[in-house]
Protein backbone atom coordinates (compact mmCIF):
# COMPACT_ATOMS: atom_id res chain seq x y z
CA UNK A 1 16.34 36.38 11.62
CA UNK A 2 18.36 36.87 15.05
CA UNK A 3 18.24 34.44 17.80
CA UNK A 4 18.61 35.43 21.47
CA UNK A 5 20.97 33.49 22.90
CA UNK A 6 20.12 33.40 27.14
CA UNK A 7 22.96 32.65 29.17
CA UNK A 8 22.36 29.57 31.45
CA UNK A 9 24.15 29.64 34.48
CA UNK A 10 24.57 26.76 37.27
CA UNK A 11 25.33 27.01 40.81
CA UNK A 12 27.93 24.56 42.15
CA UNK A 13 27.95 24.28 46.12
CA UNK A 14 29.76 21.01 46.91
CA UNK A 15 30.60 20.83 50.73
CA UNK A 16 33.30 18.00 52.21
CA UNK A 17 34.53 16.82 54.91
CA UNK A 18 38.12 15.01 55.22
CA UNK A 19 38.49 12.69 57.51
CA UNK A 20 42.11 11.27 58.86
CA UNK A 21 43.98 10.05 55.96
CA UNK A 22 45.77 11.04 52.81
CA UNK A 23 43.18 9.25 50.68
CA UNK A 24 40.59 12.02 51.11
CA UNK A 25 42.29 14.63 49.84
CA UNK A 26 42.90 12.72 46.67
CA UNK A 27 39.72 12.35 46.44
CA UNK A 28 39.10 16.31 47.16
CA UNK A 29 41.61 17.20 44.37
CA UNK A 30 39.41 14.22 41.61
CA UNK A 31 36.08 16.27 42.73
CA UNK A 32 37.43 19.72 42.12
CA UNK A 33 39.17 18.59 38.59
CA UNK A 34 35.84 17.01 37.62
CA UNK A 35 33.77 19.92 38.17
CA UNK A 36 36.44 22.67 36.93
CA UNK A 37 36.57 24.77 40.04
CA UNK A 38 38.39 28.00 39.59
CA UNK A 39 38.19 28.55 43.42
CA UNK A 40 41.32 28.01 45.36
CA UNK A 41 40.77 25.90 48.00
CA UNK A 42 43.29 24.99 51.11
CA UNK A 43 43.57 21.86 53.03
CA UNK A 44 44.02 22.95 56.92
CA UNK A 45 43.93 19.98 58.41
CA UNK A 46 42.95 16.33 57.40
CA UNK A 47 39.42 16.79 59.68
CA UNK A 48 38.61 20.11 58.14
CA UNK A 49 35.41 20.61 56.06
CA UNK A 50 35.91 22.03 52.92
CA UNK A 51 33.10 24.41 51.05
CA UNK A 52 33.21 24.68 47.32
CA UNK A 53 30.91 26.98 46.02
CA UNK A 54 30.63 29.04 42.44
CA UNK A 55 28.10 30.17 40.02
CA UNK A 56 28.81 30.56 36.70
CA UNK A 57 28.74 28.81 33.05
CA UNK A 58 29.03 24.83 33.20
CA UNK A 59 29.79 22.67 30.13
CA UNK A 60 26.53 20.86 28.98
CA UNK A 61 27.73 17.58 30.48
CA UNK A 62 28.03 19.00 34.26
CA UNK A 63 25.40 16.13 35.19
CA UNK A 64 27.61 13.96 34.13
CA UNK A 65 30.39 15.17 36.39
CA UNK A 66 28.50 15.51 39.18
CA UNK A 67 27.60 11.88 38.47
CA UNK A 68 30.96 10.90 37.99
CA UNK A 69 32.13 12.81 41.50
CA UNK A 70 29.48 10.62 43.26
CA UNK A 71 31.02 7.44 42.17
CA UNK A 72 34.36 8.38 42.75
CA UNK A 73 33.49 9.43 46.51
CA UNK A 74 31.32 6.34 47.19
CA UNK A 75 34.60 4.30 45.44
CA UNK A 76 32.28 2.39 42.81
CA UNK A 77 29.08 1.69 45.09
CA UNK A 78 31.07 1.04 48.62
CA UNK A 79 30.85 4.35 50.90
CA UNK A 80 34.57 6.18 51.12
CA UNK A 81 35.57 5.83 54.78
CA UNK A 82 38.34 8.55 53.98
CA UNK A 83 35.57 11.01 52.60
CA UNK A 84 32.14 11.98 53.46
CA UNK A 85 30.00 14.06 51.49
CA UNK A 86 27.53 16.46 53.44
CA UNK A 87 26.47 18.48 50.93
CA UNK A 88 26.54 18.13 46.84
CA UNK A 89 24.04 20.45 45.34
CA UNK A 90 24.17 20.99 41.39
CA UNK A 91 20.96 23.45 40.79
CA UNK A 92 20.57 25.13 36.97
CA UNK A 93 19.24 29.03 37.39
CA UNK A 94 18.62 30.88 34.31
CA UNK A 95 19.81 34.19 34.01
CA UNK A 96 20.63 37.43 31.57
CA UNK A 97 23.74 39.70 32.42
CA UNK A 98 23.91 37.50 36.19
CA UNK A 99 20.21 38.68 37.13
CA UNK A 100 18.69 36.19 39.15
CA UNK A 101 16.03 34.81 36.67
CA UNK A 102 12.79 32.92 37.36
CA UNK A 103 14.26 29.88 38.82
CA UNK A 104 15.22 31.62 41.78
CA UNK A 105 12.08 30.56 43.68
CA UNK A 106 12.72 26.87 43.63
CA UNK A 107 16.83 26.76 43.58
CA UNK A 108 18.87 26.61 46.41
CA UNK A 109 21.19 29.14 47.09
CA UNK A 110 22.26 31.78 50.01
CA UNK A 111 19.41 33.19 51.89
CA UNK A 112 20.29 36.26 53.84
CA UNK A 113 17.43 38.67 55.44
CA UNK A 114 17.78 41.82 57.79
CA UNK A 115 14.91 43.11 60.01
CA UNK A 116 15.76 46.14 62.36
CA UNK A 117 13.07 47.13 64.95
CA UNK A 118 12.72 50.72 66.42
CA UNK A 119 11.94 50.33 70.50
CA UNK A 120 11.06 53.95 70.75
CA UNK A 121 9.95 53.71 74.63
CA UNK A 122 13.09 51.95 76.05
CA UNK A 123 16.39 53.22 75.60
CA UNK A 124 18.16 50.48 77.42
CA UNK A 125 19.64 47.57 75.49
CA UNK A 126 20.11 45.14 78.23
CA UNK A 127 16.20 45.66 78.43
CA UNK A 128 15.32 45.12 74.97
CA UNK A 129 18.00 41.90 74.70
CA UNK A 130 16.30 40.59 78.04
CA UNK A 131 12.82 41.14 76.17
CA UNK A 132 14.18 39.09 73.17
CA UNK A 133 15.22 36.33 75.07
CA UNK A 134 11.76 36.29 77.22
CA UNK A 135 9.32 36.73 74.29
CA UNK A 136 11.72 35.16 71.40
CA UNK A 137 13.78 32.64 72.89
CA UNK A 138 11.52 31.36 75.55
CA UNK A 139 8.05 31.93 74.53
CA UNK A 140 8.16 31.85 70.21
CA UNK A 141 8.42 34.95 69.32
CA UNK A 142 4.44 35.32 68.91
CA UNK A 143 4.67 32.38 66.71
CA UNK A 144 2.16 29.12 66.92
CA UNK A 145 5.24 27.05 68.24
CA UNK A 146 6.10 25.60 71.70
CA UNK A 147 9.74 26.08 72.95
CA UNK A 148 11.50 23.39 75.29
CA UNK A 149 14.79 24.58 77.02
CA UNK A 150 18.24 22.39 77.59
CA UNK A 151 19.69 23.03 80.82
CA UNK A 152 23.02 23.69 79.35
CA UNK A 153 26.61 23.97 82.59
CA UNK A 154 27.71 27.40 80.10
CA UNK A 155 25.65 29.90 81.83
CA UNK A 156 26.65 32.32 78.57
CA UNK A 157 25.18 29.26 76.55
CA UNK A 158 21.59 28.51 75.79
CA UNK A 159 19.92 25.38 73.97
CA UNK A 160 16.78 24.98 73.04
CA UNK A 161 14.02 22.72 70.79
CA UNK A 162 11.42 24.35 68.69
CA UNK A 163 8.25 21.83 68.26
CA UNK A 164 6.68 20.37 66.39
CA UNK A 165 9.49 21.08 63.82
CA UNK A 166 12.27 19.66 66.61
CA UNK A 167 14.82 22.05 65.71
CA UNK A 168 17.31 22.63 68.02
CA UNK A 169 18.94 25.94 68.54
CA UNK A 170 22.30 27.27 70.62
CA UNK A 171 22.52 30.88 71.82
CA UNK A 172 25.32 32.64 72.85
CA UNK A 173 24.60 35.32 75.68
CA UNK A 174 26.84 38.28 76.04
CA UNK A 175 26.02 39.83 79.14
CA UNK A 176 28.56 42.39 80.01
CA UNK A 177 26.59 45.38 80.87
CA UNK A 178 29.53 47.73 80.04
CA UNK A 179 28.75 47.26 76.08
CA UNK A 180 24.95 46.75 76.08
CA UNK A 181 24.75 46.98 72.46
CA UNK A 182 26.69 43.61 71.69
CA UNK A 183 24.99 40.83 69.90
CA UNK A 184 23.43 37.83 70.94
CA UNK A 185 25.04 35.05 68.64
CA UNK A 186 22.72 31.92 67.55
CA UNK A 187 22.85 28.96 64.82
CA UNK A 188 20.90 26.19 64.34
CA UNK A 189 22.61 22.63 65.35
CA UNK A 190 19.61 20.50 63.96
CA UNK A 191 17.10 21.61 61.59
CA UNK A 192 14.69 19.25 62.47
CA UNK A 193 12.71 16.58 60.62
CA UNK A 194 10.92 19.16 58.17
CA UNK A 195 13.49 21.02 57.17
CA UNK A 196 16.63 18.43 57.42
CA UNK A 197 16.75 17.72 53.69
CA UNK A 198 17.07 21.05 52.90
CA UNK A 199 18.85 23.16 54.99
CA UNK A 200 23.40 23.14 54.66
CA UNK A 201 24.30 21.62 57.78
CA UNK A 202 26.85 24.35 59.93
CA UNK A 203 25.28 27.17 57.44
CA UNK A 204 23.41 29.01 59.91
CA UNK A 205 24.22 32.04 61.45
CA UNK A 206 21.78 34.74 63.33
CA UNK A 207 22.68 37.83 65.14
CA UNK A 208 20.47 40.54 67.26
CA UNK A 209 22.12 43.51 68.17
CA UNK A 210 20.29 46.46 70.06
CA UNK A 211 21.79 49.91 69.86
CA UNK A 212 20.47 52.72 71.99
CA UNK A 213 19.38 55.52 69.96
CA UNK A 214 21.80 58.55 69.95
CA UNK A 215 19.69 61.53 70.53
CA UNK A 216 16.62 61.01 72.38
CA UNK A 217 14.74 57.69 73.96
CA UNK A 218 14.68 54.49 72.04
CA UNK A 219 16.91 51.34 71.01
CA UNK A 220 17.19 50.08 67.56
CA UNK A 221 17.40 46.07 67.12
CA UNK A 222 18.92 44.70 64.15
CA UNK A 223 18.30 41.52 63.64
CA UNK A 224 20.35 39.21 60.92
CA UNK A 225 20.18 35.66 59.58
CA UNK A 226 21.71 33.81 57.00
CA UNK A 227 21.96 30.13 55.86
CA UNK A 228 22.06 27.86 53.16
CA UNK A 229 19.50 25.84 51.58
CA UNK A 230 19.75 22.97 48.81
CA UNK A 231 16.03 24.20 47.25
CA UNK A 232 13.10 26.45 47.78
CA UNK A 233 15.61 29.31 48.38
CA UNK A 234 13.16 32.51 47.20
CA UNK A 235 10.58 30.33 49.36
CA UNK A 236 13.08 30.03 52.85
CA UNK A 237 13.63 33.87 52.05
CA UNK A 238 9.98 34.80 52.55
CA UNK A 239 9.24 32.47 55.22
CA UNK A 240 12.48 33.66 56.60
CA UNK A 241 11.29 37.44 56.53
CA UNK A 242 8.27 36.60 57.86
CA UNK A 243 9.00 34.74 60.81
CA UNK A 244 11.93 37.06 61.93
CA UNK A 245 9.62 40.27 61.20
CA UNK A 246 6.78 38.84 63.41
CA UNK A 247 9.23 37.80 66.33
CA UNK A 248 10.45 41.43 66.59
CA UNK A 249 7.51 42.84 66.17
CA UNK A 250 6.68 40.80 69.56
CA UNK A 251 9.47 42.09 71.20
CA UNK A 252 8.55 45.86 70.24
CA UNK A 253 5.33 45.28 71.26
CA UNK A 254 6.11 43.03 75.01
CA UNK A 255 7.90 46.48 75.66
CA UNK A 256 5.08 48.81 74.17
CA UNK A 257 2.85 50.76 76.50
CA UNK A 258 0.14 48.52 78.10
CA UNK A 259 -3.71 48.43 78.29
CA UNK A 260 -5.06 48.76 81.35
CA UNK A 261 -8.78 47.21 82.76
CA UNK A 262 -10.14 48.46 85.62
CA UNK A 263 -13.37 47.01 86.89
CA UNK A 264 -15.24 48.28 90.08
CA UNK A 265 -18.02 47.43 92.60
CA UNK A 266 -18.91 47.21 95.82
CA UNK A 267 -19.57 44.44 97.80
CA UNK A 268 -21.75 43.58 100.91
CA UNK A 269 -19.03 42.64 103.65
CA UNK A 270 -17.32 44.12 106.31
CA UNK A 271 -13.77 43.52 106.11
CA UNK A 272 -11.54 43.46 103.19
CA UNK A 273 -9.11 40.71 104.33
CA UNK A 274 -12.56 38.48 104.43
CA UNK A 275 -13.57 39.86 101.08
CA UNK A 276 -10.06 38.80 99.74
CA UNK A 277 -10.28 35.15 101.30
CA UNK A 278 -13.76 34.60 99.81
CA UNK A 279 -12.36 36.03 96.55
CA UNK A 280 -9.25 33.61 96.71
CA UNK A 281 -12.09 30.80 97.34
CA UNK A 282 -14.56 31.90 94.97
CA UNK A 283 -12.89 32.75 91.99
CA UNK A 284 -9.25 31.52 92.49
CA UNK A 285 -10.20 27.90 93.37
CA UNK A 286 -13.26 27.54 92.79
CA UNK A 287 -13.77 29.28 88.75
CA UNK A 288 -15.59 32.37 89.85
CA UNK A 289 -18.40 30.86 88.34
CA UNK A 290 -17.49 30.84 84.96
CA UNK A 291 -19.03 28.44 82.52
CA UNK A 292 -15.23 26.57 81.86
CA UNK A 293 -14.32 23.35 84.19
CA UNK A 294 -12.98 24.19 87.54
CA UNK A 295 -9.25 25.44 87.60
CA UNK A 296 -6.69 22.93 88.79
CA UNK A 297 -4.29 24.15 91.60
CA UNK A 298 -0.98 23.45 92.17
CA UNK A 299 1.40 24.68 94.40
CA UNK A 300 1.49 25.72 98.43
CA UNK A 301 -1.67 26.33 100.07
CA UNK A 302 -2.38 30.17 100.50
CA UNK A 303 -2.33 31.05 103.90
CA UNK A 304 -5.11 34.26 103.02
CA UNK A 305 -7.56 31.69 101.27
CA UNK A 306 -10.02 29.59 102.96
CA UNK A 307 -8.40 26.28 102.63
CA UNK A 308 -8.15 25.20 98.94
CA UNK A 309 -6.81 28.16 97.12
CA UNK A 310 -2.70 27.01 96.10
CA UNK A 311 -0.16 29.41 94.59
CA UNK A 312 -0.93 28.83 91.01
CA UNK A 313 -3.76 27.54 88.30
CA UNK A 314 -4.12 26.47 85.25
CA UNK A 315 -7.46 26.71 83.16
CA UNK A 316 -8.46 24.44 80.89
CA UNK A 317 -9.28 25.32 78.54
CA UNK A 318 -7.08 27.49 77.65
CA UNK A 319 -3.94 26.30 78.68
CA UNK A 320 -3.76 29.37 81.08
CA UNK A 321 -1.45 29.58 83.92
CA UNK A 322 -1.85 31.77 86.63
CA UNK A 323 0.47 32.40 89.77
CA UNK A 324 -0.08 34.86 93.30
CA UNK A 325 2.83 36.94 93.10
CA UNK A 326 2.24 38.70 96.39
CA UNK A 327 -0.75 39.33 99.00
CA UNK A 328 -0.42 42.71 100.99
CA UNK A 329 -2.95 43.88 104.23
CA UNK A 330 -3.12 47.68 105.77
CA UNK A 331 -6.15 48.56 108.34
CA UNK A 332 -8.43 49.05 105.87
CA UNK A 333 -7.33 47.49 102.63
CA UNK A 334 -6.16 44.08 101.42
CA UNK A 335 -5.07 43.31 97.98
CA UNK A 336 -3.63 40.35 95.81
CA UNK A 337 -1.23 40.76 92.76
CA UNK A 338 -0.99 37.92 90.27
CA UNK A 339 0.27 37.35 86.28
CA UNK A 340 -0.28 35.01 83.91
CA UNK A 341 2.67 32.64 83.63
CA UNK A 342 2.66 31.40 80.01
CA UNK A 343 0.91 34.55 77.24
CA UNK A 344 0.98 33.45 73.90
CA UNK A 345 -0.60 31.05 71.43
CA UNK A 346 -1.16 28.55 74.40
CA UNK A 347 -3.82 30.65 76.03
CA UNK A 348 -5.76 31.34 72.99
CA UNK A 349 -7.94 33.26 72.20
CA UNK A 350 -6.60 35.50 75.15
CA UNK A 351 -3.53 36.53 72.61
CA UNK A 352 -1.26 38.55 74.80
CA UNK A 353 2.70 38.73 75.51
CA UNK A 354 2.20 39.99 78.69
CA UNK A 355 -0.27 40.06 81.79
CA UNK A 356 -0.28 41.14 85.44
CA UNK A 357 -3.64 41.72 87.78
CA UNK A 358 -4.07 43.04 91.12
CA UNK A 359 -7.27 42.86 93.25
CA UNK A 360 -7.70 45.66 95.67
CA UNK A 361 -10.62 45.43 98.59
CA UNK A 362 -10.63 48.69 100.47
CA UNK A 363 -13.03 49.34 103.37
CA UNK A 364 -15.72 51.25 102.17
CA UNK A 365 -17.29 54.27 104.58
CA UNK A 366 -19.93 57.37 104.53
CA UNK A 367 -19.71 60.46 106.66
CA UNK A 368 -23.01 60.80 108.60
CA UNK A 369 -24.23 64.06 110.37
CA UNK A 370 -21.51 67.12 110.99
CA UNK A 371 -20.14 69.80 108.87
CA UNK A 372 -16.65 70.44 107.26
CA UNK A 373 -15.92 66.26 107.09
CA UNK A 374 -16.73 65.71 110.78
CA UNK A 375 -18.57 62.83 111.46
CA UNK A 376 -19.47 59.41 112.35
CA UNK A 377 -18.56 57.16 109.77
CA UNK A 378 -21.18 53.90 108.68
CA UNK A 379 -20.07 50.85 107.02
CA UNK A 380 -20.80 50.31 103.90
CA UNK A 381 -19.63 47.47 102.62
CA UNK A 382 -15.81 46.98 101.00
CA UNK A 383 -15.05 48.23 97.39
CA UNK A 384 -13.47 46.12 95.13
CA UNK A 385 -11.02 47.40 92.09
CA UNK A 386 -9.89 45.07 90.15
CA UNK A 387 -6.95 46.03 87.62
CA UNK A 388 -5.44 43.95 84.58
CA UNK A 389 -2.57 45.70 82.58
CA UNK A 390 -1.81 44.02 79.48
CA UNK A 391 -0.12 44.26 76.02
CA UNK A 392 -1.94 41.89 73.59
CA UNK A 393 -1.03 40.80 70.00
CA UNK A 394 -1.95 44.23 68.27
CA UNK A 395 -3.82 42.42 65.49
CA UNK A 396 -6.19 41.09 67.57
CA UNK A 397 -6.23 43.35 70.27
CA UNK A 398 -9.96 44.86 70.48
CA UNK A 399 -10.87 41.03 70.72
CA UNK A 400 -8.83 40.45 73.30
CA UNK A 401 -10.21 43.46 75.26
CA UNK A 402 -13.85 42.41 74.79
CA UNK A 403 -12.78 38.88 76.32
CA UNK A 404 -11.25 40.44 79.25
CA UNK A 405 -14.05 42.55 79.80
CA UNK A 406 -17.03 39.79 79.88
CA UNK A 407 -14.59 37.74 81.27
CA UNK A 408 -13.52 40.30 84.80
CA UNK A 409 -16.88 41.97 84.92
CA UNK A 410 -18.80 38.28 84.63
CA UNK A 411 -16.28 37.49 87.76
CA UNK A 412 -17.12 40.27 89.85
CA UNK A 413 -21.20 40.63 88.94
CA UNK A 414 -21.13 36.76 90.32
CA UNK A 415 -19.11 37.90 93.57
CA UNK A 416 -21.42 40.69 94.14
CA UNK A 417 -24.07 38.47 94.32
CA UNK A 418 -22.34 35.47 96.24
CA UNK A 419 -21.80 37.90 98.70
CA UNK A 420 -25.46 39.88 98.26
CA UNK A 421 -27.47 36.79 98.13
CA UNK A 422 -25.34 33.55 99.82
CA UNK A 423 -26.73 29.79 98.85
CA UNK A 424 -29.70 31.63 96.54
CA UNK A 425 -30.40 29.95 93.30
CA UNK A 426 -32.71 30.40 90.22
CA UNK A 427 -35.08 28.34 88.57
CA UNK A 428 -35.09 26.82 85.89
CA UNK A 429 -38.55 27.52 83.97
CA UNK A 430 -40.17 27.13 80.51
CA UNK A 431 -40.11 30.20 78.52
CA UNK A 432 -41.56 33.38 80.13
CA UNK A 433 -42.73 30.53 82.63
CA UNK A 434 -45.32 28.88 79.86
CA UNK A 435 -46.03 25.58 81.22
CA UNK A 436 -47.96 24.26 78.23
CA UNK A 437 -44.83 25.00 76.52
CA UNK A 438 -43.19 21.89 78.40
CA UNK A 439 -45.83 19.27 78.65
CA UNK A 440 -47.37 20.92 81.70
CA UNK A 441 -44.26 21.34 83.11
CA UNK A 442 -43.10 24.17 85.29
CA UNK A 443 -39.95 23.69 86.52
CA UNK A 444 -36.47 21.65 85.49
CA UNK A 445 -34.53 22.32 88.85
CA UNK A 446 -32.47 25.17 89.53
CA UNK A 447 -29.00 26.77 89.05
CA UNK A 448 -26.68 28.68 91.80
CA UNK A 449 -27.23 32.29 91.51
CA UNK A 450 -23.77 33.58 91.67
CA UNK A 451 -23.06 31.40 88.17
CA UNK A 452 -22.63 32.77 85.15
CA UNK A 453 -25.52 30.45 83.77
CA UNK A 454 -27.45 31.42 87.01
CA UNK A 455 -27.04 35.52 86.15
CA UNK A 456 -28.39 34.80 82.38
CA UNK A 457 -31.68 32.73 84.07
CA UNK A 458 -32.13 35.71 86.13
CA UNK A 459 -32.07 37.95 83.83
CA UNK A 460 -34.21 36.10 81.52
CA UNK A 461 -37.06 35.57 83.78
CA UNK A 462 -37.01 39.06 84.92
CA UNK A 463 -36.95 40.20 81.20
CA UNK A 464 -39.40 42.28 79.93
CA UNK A 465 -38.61 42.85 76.37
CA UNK A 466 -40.83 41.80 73.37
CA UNK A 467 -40.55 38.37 71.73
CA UNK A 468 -38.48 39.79 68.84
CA UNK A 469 -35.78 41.40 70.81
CA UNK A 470 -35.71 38.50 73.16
CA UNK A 471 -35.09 36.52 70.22
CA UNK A 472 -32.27 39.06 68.46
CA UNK A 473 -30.20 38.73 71.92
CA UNK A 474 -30.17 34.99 71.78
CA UNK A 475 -27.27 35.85 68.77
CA UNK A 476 -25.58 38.15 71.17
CA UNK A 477 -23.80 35.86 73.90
CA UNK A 478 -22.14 39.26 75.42
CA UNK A 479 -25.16 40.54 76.05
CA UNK A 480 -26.71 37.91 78.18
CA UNK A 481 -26.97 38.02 81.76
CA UNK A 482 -26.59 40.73 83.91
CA UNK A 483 -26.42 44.14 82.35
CA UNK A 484 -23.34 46.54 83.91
CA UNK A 485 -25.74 49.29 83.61
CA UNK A 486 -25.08 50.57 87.19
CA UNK A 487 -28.15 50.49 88.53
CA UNK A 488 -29.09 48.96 91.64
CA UNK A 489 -29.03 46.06 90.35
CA UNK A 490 -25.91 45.62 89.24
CA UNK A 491 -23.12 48.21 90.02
CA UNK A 492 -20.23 46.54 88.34
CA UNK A 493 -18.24 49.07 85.97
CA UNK A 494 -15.08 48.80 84.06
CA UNK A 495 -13.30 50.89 81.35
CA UNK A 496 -9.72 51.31 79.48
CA UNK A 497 -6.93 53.33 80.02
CA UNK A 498 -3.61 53.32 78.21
CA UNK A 499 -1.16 53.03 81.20
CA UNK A 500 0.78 51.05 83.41
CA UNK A 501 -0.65 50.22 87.09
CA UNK A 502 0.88 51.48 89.37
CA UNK A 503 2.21 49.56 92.10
C-alpha cells in the first residue's frame, strides 16, 4: 500500500531594522544562521532595514528557531536597543509541486491586484487623473468612507486620512502635462487601527496610470497595488479587488455621459428677476416646502434673494451641500446655476458622483390679433425650466431618478401655487369631512397650501375616488398630492434626457 507523501512548505518573511552599532548586525547574521536562509543579504548601512523573505521546505523544528531568533533579538527577555524587529512572520502553507494549496486564504503572503478601466468618452489623461483624484482621492472612490485631507508645503505631495479605519495615505502628483500618461504614485504610511496588526509596515505600493487610447477616443487606466500582509492574505486579495474595482468604476462613471431632468411650468408673475428672488426665498432658504427641517445657510447674503437666502446650504437630513455658482439677468430672463458640493455616500439615498442645476425664469408672452407674427403681445406669466444633470451610482440609478423627480416637481407644484394662491391654506378635516368620525369634530386647524403636506390635504379632500383605491394609494407615497397630469390644475412636467446641459 503507497502513501502520498504532500510536500509542506513554509513561508519565512522576517523584516529588520539595524540601528547604529555593530551589535545589530551580529545579531542579523545569528537570525539568518538560525533560520537557514539561502538568500544573500547585504548590509548598506547600519540604519538600513533588511527584508528576508523565502518559501520553501523548513526542518520540523522551524518553531523552534523562530523561537530561538526571538530570544536572541530581545537578548534573554530585555528588548535589543541595537535591533528592532518590525516584522517576523513564520506561516505553514501546504502545497503539491509549489501550488498554492488551501491555506492560502488565511496565510500571509504578497498580495498584488491589477484593475484597468476603459474611459471610452475622454481621451485626455490629465482629465481622467484629475477625475481620480476628485472622485478617489477626495471623495472615496464611491466607497462608504469619509476622507480628511493634510495640508501638506509639497504641492506635488498629497496626505490624507481615510475614517473610520484612520489610515493615512501619501500621494505623489505628477503633473507635467507634456507626458499625461505618467502615474500617480501612492503608499500607505499608517494602516490604521483595523488593519495595523496585519499589514508589513513600508510594503505598500499603488500606481494609476492613464494612457490615451491609440486609435480613436478613450483613455485606459491601469490601476496597481501591492503590499504585504502577516494573515488573511487570499482575504486582503478580494477585499483588495473589490475596493480598487469599485473606485474605478467611479471614476469611469464621474466622466460617463450624464442624466439630465428637466422640469417645467409656468408661473403667475410678471417678471423673472422677481420670480428668481421669490424662488431663492422660497425654496433656497426657506425648504421649498418640503417635508425635511429647514436648510441651514451659510455663507454671504445673495444680493438677488429677498434677504435670507446665503451662498450655500446644507440639508439635513441628508448631509447635502449645496452652493450658487452664478446668477445671470437679460431683459426677459433670469436664471441661477448651482451644484451639489459633497455627492456620495453622505447625501444618501441621493447616490450620485456628480450634480449641477440651473433654474431658468423666462418672460412668458402670447401674440394677440395680426397675421404673419404681428401683434400685440399679453403677459402671461414667467416660465420656469428647471434643469438637473447628473451621473448617479449606476446600481442604483432609476432610484435615484425617481427621488429627483418627486423631489424637483414637489418643489415647483408648491411654487406654482405660492405664487397662484399667496397666504392660502387647507384644512385639516376628518375623512371625506365625516365629523362623527372624530367625536363631532370637524376641523383640526389647517396647513399652508404651498407645502408638500398642504398639496396631499388638497388633493385628498378634493378626491373623488372609491374607498378602496383611496385606501391602495395610502401605500403609494409618490403618488400623493398633486398629480403632474397637466391639467389646469397642475401644469408641472418633467422628463429625461441623456445629455449634458448646455450652458
Amino acid at each position: 500500500m503507497k502513501h502520498e507523501t504532500r510536500s509542506m512548505k513554509r513561508t519565512v518573511d522576517v523584516k529588520l531594522s539595524l540601528l547604529r552599532g555593530s551589535r545589530g548586525c551580529s545579531y542579523l547574521l545569528a537570525v539568518a544562521s538560525l533560520l537557514s536562509f539561502s538568500t544573500a543579504f547585504v548590509v548598506r548601512k547600519p540604519s538600513t532595514e533588511i527584508r528576508l523573505s523565502e518559501t520553501r521546505p523548513l526542518a520540523d523544528d522551524a518553531d523552534a528557531s523562530l523561537a530561538a531568533m526571538a530570544r536572541i533579538l530581545r537578548c534573554n527577555g530585555k528588548p535589543n536597543k541595537n535591533l528592532h524587529l518590525l516584522t517576523c512572520r513564520l506561516s505553514k502553507r501546504s502545497s503539491e509541486e509549489g501550488g498554492d494549496g488551501d491555506g492560502s486564504w488565511t496565510d500571509g503572503g504578497r498580495i498584488s491586484v491589477t484593475v484597468e478601466e476603459e474611459i471610452p468618452s475622454v481621451s485626455d489623461a490629465a482629465t481622467v487623473r484629475e477625475a481620480w483624484l476628485e472622485h478617489h482621492w477626495k471623495r472615496g472612490g464611491g466607497l462608504p468612507i469619509y476622507v480628511s485631507l493634510k495640508d501638506d508645503d509639497d504641492h506635488n505631495a498629497l496626505r490624507r486620512v481615510v475614517m473610520p479605519i484612520m489610515m493615512e495615505e501619501e500621494a505623489t502628483i505628477k503633473r507635467d502635462e507634456n507626458f499625461p500618461s505618467s502615474a500617480i504614485e501612492y503608499t500607505v504610511t499608517k494602516p490604521g487601527w483595523a488593519f495595523q496588526s496585519d499589514l508589513v509596515d513600508g510594503s505598500h505600493v499603488g500606481s494609476v496610470s492613464f494612457i490615451p487610447a491609440e486609435n480613436g477616443p478613450g483613455c485606459k487606466m491601469i490601476w496597481k497595488v501591492e503590499f504585504d500582509a502577516v494573515r488573511f492574505r487570499g482575504l486582503y486579495q478580494a477585499v483588495t479587488k473589490f475596493t480598487i474595482g469599485t473606485a474605478a468604476r467611479t471614476v469611469a462613471e464621474s466622466l460617463s455621459e450624464p442624466r439630465l431632468l428637466t422640469v417645467k411650468s409656468n408661473l403667475n408673475v410678471p417678471d423673472p428677476i422677481d420670480a428668481r428672488r421669490e424662488w431663492l426665498e422660497f425654496f433656497w432658504a426657506r425648504g421649498g416646502g418640503l417635508p425635511l427641517p429647514p436648510p441651514i445657510s451659510r455663507g454671504e447674503i445673495l444680493e438677488e434673494g429677498g434677504g435670507s437666502a446665503r451662498r450655500s446650504i446644507v440639508r439635513v437630513p441628508p448631509l447635502l451641500v449645496d452652493t450658487v455658482l452664478s446668477t445671470t439677468n437679460t431683459e426677459d430672463s433670469a436664471q441661477a446655476l448651482y451644484q451639489i458640493e459633497n455627492p456620495g455616500w453622505t447625501t444618501f439615498p441621493f447616490l450620485i458622483h456628480t450634480h449641477l442645476g440651473r433654474i431658468r425664469f423666462d418672460r412668458s408672452s402670447t401674440l394677440t390679433g395680426g397675421e404673419d407674427g404681428e401683434g400685440e403681445r399679453d403677459d402671461a406669466g414667467v416660465d420656469i425650466t428647471w434643469e438637473i444633470e447628473v451621473r448617479p451610482f449606476r446600481l442604483v440609478a432609476p432610484l435615484v431618478e425617481m427621488l429627483l423627480e418627486m423631489t424637483a416637481s414637489t418643489i415647483v407644484r408648491n411654487l406654482v401655487v405660492h405664487f397662484a394662491e399667496p397666504g392660502a391654506t387647507v384644512e385639516i378635516r376628518p375623512p371625506r369631512g365625516n365629523a362623527n368620525l372624530a367625536g363631532g369634530i370637524d376641523r383640526f386647524g389647517s396647513v399652508p397650501k404651498d407645502i408638500w403636506l398642504g398639496g396631499v390635504l388638497d388633493a385628498h379632500l378634493k378626491d373623488d375616488r372609491s374607498t378602496v383605491q383611496q385606501t391602495l394609494s395610502m401605500v403609494q407615497p409618490w403618488s400623493w398630492g398633486r398629480t403632474g397630469s397637466g391639467d389646469e390644475e397642475d401644469n408641472v412636467t418633467f422628463g429625461w434626457s441623456d445629455t449634458s446641459m448646455v450652458l
